[in-house]
C-alpha atoms as a PDB file:
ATOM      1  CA  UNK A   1      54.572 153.977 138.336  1.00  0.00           C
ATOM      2  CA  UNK A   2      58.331 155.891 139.063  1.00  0.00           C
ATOM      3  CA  UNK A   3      59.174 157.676 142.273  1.00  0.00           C
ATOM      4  CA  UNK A   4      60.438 160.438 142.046  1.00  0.00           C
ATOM      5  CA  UNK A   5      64.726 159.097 141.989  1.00  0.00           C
ATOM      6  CA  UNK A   6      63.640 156.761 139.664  1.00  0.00           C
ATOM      7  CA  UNK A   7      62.606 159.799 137.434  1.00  0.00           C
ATOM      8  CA  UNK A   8      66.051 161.275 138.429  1.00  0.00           C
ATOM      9  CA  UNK A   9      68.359 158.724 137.918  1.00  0.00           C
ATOM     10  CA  UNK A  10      66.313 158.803 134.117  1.00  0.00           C
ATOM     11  CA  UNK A  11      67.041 161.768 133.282  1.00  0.00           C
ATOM     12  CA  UNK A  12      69.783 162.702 134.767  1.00  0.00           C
ATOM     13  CA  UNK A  13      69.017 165.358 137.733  1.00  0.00           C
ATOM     14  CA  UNK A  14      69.050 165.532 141.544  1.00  0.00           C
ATOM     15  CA  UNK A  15      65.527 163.393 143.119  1.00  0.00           C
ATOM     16  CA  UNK A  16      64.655 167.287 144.307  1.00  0.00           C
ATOM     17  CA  UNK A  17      64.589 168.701 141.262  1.00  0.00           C
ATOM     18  CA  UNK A  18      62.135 166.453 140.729  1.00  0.00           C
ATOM     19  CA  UNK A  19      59.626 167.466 143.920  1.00  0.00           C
ATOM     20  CA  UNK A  20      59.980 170.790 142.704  1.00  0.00           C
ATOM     21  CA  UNK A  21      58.873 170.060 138.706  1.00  0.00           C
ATOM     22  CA  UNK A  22      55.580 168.053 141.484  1.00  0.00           C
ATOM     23  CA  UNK A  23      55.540 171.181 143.549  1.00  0.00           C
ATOM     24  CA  UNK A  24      55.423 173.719 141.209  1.00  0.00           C
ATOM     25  CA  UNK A  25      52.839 171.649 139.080  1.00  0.00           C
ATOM     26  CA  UNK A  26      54.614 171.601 135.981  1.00  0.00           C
ATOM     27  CA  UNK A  27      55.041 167.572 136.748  1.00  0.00           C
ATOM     28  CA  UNK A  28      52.029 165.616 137.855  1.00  0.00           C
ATOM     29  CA  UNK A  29      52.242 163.090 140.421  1.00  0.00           C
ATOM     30  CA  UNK A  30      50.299 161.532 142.880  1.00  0.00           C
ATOM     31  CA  UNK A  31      50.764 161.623 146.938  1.00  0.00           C
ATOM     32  CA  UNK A  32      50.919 157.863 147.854  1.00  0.00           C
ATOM     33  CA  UNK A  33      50.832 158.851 151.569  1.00  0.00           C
ATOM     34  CA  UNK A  34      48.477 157.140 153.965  1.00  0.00           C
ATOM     35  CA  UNK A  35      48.782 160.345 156.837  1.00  0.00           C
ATOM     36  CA  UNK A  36      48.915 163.912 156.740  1.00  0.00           C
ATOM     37  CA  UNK A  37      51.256 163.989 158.955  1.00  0.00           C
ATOM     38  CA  UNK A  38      53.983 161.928 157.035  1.00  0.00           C
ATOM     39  CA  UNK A  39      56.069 163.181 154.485  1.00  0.00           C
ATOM     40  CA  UNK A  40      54.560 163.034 150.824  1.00  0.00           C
ATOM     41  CA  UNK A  41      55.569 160.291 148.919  1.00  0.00           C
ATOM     42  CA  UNK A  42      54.699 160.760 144.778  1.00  0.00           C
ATOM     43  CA  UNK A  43      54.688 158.218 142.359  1.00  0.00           C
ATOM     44  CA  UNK A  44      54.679 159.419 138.709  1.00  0.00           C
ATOM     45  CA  UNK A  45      52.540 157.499 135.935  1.00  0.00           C
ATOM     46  CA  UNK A  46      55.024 156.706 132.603  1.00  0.00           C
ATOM     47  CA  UNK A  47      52.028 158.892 130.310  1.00  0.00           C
ATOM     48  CA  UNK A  48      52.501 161.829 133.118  1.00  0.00           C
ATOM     49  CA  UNK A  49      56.238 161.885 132.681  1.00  0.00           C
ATOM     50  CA  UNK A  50      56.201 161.220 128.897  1.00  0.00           C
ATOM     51  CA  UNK A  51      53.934 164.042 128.822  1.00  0.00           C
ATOM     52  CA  UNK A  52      56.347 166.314 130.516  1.00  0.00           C
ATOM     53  CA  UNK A  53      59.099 165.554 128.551  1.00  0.00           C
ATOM     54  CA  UNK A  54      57.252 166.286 125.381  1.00  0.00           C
ATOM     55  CA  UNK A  55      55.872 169.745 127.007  1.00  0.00           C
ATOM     56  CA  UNK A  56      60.018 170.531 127.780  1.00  0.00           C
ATOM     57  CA  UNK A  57      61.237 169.659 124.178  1.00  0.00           C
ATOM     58  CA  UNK A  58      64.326 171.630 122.953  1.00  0.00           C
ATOM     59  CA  UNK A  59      63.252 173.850 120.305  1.00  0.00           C
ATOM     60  CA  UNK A  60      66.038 174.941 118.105  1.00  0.00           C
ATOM     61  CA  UNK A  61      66.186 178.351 117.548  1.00  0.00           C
ATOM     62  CA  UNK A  62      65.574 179.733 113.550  1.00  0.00           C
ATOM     63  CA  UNK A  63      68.675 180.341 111.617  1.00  0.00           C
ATOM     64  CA  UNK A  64      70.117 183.847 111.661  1.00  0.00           C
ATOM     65  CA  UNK A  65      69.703 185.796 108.159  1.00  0.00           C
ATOM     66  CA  UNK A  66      72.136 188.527 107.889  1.00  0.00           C
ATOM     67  CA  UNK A  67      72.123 191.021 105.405  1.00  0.00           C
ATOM     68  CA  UNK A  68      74.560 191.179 102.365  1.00  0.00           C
ATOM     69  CA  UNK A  69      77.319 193.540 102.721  1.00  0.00           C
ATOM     70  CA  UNK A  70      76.588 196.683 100.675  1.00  0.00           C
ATOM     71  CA  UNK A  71      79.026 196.772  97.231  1.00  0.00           C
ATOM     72  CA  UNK A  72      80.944 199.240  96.510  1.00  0.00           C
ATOM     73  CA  UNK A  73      80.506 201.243  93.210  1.00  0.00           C
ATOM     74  CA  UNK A  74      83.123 202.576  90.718  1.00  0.00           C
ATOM     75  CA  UNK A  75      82.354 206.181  91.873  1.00  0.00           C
ATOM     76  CA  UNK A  76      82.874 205.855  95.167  1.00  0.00           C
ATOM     77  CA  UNK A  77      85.417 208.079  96.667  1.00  0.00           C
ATOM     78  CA  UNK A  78      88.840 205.661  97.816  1.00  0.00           C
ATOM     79  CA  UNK A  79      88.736 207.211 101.327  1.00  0.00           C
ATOM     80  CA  UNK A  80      85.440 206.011 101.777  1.00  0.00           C
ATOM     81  CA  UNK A  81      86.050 202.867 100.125  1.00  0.00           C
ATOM     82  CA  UNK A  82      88.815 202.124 102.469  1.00  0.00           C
ATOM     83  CA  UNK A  83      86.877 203.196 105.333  1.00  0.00           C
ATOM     84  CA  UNK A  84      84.126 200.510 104.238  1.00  0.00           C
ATOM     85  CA  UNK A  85      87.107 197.714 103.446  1.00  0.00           C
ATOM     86  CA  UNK A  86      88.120 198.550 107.191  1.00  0.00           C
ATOM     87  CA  UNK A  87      91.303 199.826 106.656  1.00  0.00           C
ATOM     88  CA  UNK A  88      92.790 203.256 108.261  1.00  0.00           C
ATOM     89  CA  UNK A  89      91.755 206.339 106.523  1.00  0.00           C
ATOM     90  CA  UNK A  90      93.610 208.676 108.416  1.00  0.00           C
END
């Protein structure tokens, strides 16, 4: 079981970060405290946080495909043919 700035110093964030990943429920955790009157104190099972970290994998994103640049034909004006080269046409 990790507490919470266990968890942080692990990966590399501030301990509240971590409350809020319990808070908001995308990090289970369990409430060790004996009162309701005391402040919550979680403790965080290794298969909870493993769990997490799978769920918050970096994806990388699929390769851009671009389109070939359209060729330029033996009839095709020369103005236009600059224009399409970029150069100045006027």
């Amino acid at each position: 079981m990790l507490t919470p700035p266990q968890v942080a110093k692990q990966l590399g964030v501030n301990p509240d970060k971590i409350r809020y990943w319990i808070i908001s429920g995308e990090l289970k955790a369990s409430n060790i405290a004996l009162t309701r009157n005391k402040r919550p104190q979680y403790v965080i099972s290794e298969a909870d946080l493993a769990a997490f970290l799978e769920r918050r994998e970096v994806v990388p994103a699929p390769a851009v495909v671009r389109k070939p640049r359209r060729k330029l034909s033996e009839d095709t004006p020369d103005h236009i043919g600059r224009y399409m080269r970029g150069e100045r046409v006027f």
